[in-house]
C-alpha atoms as a PDB file:
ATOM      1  CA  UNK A   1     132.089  74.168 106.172  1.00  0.00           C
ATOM      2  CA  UNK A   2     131.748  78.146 106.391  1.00  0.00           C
ATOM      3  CA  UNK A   3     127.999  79.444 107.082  1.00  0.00           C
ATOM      4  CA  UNK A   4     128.246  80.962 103.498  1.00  0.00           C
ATOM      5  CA  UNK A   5     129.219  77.673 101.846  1.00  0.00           C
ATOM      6  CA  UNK A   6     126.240  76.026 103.897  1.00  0.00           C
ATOM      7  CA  UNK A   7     123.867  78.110 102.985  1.00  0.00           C
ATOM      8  CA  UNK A   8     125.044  78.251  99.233  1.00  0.00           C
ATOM      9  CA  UNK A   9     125.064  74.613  99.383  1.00  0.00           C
ATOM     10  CA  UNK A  10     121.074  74.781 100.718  1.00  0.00           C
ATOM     11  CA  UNK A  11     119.874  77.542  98.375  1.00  0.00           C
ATOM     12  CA  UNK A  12     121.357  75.446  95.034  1.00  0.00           C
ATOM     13  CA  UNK A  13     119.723  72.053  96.738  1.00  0.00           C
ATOM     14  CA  UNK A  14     116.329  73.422  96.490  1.00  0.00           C
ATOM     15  CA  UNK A  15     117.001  75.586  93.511  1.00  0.00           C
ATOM     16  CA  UNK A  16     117.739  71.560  91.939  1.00  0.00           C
ATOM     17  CA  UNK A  17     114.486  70.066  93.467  1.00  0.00           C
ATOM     18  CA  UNK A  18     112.969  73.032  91.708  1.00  0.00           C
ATOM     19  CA  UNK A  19     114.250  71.821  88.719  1.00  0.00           C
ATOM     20  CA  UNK A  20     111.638  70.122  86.237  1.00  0.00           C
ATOM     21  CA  UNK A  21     109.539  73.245  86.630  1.00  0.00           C
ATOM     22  CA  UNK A  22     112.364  75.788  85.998  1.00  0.00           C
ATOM     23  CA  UNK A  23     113.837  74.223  83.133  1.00  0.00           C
ATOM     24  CA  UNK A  24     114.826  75.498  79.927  1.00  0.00           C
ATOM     25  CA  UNK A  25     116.398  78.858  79.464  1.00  0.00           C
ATOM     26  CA  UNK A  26     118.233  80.029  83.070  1.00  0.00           C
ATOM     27  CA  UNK A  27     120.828  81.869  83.671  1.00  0.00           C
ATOM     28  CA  UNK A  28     122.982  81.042  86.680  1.00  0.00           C
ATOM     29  CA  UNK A  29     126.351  83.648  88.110  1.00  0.00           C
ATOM     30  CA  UNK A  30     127.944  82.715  91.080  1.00  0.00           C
ATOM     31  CA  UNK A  31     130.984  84.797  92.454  1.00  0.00           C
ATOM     32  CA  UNK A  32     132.834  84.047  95.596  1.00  0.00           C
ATOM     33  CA  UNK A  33     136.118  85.371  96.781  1.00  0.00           C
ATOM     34  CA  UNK A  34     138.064  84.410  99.743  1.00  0.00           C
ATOM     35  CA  UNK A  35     139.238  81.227 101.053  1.00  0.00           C
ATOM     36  CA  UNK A  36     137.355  77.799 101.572  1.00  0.00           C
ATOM     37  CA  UNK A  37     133.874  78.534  99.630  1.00  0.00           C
ATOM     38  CA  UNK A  38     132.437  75.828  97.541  1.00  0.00           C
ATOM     39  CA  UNK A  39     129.554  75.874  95.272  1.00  0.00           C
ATOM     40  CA  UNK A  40     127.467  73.077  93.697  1.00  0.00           C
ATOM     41  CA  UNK A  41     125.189  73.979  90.514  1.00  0.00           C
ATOM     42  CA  UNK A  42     122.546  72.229  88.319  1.00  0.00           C
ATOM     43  CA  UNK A  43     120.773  72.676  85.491  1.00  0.00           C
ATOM     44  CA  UNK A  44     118.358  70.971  83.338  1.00  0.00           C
ATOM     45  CA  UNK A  45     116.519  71.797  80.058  1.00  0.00           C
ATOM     46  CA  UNK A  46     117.564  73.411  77.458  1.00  0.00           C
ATOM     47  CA  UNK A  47     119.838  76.848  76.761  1.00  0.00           C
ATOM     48  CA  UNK A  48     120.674  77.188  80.153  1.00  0.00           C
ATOM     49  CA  UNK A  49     123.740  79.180  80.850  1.00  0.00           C
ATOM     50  CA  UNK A  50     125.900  78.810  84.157  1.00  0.00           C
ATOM     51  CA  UNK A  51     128.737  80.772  85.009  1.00  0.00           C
ATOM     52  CA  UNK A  52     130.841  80.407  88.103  1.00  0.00           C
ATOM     53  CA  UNK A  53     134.003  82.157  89.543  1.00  0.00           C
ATOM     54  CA  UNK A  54     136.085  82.111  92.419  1.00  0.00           C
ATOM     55  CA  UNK A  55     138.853  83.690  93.801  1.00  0.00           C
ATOM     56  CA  UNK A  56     140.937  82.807  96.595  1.00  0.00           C
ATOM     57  CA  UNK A  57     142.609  79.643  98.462  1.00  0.00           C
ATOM     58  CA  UNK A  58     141.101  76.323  98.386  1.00  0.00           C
ATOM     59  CA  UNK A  59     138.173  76.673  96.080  1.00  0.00           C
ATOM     60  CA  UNK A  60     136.185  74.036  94.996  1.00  0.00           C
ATOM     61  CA  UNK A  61     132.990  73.774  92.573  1.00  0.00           C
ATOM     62  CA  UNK A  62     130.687  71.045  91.323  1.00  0.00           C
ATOM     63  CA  UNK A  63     128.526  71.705  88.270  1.00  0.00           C
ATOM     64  CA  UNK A  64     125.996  69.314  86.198  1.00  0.00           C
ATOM     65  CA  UNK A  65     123.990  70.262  83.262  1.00  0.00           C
ATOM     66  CA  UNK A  66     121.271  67.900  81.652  1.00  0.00           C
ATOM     67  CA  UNK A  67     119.670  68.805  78.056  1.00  0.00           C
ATOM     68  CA  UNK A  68     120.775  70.831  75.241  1.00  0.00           C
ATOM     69  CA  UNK A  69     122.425  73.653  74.273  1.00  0.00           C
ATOM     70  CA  UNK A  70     124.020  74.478  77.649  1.00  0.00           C
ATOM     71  CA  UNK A  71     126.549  76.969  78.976  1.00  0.00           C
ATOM     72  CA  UNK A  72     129.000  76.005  81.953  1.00  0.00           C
ATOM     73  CA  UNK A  73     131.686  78.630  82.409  1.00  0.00           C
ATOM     74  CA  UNK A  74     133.926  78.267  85.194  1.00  0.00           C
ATOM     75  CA  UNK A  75     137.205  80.630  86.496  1.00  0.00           C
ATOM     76  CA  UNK A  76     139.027  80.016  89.283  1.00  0.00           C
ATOM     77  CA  UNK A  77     142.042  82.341  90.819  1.00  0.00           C
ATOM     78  CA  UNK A  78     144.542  80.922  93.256  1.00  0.00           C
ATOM     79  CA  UNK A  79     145.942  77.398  94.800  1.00  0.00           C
ATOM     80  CA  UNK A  80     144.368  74.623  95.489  1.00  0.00           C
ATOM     81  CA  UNK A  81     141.342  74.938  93.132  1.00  0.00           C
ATOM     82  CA  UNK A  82     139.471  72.164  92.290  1.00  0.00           C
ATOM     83  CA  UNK A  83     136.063  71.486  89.093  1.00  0.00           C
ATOM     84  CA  UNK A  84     134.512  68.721  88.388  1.00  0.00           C
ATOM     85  CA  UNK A  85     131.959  69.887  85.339  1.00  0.00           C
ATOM     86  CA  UNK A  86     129.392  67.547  83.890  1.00  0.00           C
ATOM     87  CA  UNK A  87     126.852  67.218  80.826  1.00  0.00           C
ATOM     88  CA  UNK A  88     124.498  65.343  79.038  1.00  0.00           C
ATOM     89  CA  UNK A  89     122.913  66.225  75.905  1.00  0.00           C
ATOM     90  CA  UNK A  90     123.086  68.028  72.107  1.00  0.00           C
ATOM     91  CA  UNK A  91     125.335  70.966  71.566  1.00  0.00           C
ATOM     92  CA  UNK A  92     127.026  72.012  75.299  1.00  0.00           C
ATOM     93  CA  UNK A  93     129.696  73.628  75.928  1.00  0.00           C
ATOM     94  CA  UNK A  94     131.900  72.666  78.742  1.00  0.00           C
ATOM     95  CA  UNK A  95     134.332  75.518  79.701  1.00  0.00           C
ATOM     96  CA  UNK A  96     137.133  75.670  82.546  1.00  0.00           C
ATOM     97  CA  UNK A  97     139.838  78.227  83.450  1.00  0.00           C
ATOM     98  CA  UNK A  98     141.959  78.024  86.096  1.00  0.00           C
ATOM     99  CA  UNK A  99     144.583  81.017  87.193  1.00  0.00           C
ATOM    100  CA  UNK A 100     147.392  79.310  89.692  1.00  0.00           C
ATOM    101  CA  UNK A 101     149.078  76.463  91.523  1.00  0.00           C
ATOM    102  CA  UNK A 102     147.960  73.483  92.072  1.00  0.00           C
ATOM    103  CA  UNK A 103     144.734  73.430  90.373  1.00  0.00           C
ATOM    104  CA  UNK A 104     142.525  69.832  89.065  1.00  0.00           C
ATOM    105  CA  UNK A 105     140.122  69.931  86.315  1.00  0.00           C
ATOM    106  CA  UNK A 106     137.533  66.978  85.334  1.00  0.00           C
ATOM    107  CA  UNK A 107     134.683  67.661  82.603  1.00  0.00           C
ATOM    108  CA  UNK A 108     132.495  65.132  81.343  1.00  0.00           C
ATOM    109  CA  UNK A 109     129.820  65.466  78.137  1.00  0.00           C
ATOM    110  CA  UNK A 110     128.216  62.953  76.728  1.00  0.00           C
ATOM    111  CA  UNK A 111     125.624  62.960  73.857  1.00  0.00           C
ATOM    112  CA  UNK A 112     125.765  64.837  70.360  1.00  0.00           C
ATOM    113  CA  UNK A 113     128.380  67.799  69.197  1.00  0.00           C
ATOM    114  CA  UNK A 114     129.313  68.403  72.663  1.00  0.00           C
ATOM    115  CA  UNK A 115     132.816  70.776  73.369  1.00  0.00           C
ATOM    116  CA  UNK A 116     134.968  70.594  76.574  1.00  0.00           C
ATOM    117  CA  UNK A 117     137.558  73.151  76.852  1.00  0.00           C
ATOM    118  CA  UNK A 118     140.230  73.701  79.898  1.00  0.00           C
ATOM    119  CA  UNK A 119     142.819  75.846  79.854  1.00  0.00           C
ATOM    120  CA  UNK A 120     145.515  76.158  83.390  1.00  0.00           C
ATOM    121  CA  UNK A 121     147.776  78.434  83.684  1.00  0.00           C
ATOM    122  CA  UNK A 122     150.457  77.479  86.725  1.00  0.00           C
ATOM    123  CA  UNK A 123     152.466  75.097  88.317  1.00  0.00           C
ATOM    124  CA  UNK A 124     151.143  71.104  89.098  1.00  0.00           C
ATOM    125  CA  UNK A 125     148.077  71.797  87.560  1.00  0.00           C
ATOM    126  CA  UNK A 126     145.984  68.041  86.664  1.00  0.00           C
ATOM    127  CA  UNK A 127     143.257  68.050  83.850  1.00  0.00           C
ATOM    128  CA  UNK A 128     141.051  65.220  82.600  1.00  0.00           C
ATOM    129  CA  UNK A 129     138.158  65.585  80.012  1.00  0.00           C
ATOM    130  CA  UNK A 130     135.994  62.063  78.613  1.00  0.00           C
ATOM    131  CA  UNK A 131     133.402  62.570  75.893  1.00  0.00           C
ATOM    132  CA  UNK A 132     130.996  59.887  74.918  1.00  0.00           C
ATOM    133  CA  UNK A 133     128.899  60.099  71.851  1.00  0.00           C
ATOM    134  CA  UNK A 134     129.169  61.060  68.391  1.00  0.00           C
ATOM    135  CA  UNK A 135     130.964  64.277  66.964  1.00  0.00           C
ATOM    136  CA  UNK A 136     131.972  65.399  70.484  1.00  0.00           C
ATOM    137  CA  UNK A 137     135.226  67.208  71.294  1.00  0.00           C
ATOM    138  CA  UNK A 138     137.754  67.938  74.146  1.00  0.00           C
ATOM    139  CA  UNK A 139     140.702  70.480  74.942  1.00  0.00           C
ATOM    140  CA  UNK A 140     143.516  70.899  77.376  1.00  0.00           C
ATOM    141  CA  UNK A 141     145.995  73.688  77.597  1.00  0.00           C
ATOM    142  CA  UNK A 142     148.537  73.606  79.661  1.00  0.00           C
ATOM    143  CA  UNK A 143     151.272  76.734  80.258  1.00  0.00           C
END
């Protein structure tokens, strides 16, 4: 683990113990480039929005979102990407894009009118989405 990714990794940790008293309404942007970073982001409450891009080799992110009317947008650029992306709640949106080889998608939602979208462009990509509730929907493209 890179000092960046560490302390990343310790600013979103107590950024999520903070995270009864913050919720509702946050806006989260996280850009790395390079090789090797990681990021890990929460959210709960409601209208949160959480957008997170990377560029590089060997990228990997972890995202969770708990209420309603949520916003996770992820992009990734290059090999060896990797996003697991999940939510609970009423009327999220669960977004992933991935730009290269080798990439792996997995998005959860559960609850009420829930949407999760991936889209991979590249070779050997791997996508999974699961949706539990009522009126929820998934998507996968594939080129």
């Amino acid at each position: 683990m890179t000092f960046k990714t560490f302390t990343l990794t310790a600013l979103v940790a107590s950024t999520l113990a903070a995270a009864p008293a913050l919720a509702g309404g946050n806006t989260a942007n996280v850009v790395q480039h390079g090789w090797l970073n990681g990021v890990a982001g929460g959210q709960a409450g409601d209208y949160n929005h959480m957008e997170l891009h990377q560029w590089g080799l060997g990228n990997s992110i972890f995202a969770t979102q708990d209420g309603s009317y949520n916003t996770t947008a992820v992009g990734q650029a290059g090999t060896n990407n990797a996003v697991d992306s999940h939510q609970d709640g009423v009327g999220n949106l669960n977004a992933v894009a991935q730009i290269g080889n080798d990439n792996y998608a997995d998005t959860e939602t559960t609850g009420f009118g829930n949407s999760n979208a991936v889209i991979q462009l590249g070779d050997g990509n791997s996508a999974s989405t699961s949706v539990n509730g009522v009126g929820n929907s998934s998507l996968i493209v594939q080129y």
